[in-house]
C-alpha atoms as a PDB file:
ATOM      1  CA  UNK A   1      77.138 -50.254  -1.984  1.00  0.00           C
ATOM      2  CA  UNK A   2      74.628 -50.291   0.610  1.00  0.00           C
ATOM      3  CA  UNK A   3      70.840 -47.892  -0.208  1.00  0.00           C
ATOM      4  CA  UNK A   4      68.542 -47.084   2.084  1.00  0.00           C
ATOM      5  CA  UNK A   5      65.882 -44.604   2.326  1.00  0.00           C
ATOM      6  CA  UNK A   6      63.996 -43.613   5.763  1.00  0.00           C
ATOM      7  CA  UNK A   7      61.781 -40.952   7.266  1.00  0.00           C
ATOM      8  CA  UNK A   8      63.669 -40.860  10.249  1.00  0.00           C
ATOM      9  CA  UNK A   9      67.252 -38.625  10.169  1.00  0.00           C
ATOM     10  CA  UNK A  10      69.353 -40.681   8.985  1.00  0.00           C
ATOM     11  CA  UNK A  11      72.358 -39.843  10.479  1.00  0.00           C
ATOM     12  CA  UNK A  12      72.725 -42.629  13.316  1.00  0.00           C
ATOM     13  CA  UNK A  13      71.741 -45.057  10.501  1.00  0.00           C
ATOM     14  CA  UNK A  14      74.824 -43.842   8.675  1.00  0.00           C
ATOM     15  CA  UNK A  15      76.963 -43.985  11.631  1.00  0.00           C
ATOM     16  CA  UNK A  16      75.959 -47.535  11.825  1.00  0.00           C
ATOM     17  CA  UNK A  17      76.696 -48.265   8.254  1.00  0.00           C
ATOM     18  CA  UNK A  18      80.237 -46.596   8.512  1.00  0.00           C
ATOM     19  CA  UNK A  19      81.346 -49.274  11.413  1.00  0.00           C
ATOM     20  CA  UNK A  20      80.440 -51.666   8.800  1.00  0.00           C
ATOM     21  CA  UNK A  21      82.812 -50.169   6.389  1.00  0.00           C
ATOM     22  CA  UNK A  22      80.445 -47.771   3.896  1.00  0.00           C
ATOM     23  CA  UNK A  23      82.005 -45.045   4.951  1.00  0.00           C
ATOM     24  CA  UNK A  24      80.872 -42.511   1.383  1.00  0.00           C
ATOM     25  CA  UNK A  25      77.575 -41.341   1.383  1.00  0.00           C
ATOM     26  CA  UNK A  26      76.803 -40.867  -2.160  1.00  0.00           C
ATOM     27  CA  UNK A  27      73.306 -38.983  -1.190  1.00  0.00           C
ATOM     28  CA  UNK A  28      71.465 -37.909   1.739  1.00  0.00           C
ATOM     29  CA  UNK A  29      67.752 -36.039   2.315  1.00  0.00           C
ATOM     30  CA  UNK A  30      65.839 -36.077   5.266  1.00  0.00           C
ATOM     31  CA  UNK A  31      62.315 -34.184   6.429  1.00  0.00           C
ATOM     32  CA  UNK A  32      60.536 -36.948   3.647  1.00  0.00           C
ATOM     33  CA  UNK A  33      56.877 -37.098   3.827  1.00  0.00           C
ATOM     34  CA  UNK A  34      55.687 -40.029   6.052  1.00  0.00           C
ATOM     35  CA  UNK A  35      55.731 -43.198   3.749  1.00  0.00           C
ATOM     36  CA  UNK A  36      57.160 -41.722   0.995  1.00  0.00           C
ATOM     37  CA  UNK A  37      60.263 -43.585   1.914  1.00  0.00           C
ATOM     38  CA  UNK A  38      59.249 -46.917   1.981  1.00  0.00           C
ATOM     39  CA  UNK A  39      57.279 -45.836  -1.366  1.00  0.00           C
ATOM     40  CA  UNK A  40      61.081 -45.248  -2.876  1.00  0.00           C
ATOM     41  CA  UNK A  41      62.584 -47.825  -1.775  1.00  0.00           C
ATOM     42  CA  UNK A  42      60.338 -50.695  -3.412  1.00  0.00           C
ATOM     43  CA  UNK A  43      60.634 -48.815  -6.568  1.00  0.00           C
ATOM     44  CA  UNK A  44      64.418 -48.897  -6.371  1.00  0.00           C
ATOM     45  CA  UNK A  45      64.004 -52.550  -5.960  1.00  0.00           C
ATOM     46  CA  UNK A  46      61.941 -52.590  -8.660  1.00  0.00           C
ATOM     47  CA  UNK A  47      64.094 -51.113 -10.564  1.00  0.00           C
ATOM     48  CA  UNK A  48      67.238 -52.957  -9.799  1.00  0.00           C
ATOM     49  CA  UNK A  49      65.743 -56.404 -10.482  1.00  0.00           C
ATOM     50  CA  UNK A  50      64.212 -54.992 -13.832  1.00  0.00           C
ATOM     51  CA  UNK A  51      68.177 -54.476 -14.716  1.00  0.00           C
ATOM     52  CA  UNK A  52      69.067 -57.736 -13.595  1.00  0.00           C
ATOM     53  CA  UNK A  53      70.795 -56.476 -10.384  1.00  0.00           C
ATOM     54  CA  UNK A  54      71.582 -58.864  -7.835  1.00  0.00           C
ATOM     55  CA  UNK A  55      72.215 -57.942  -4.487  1.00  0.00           C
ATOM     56  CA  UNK A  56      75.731 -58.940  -3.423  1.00  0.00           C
ATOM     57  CA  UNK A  57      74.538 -59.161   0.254  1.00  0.00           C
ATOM     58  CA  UNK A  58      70.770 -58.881   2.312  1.00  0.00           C
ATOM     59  CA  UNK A  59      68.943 -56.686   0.118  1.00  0.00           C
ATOM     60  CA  UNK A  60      70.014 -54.048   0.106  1.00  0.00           C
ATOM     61  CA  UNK A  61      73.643 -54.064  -0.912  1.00  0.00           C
ATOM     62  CA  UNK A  62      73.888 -54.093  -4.579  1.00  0.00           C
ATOM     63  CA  UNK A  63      77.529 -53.568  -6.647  1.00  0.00           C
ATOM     64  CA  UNK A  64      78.372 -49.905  -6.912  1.00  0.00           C
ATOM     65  CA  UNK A  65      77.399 -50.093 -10.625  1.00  0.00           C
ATOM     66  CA  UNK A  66      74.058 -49.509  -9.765  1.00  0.00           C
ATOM     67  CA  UNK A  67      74.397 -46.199  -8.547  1.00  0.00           C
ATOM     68  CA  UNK A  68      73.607 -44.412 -11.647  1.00  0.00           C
ATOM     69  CA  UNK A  69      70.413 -46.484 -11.970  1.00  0.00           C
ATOM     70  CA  UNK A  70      69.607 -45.988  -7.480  1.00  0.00           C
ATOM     71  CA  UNK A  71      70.214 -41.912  -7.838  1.00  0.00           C
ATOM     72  CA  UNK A  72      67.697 -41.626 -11.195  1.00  0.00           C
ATOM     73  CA  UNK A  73      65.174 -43.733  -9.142  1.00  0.00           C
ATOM     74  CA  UNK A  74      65.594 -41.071  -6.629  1.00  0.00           C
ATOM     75  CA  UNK A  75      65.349 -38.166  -8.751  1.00  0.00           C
ATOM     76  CA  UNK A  76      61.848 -39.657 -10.191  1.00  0.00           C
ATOM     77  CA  UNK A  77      60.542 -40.412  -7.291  1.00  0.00           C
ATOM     78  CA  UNK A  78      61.522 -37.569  -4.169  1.00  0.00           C
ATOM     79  CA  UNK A  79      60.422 -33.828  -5.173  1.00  0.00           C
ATOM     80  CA  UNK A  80      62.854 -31.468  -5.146  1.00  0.00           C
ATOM     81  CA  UNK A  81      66.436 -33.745  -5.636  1.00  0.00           C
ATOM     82  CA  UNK A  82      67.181 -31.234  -8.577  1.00  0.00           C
END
């Protein structure tokens, strides 16, 4: 499972992510607030190593276990994910 969070659309990231074989996206909001994304993303790191997570590849690729733990990050942290 790859995560990422961005300010940006998202959509050509995705695109990218699907030629490299992710090819379910689990979750997707765009219009965030300038910086709020890089704000989530530490805390999902956070997070992750605080459960012992380790990422499988780079950084950002963790086992697909995680994604209850990933989607409550996101529900704390991003307004409005009701």
């Amino acid at each position: 499972m790859k995560f990422g969070i961005t300010n940006q659309d998202g959509r050509l990231r995705l695109s990218n992510h699907r030629r490299d074989g992710f090819n379910k996206v689990i979750y997707l909001k765009t219009g965030l607030l300038e910086g709020l994304s890089a704000y989530v993303e530490q805390k999902i790191r956070v997070a992750l190593e605080m459960a012992g997570a380790v990422p499988v590849r780079g950084y950002e690729y963790f086992h697909d276990e995680n994604i209850a733990l990933i989607l409550n990050e996101i529900g704390i942290w991003i307004p409005a994910i009701r």
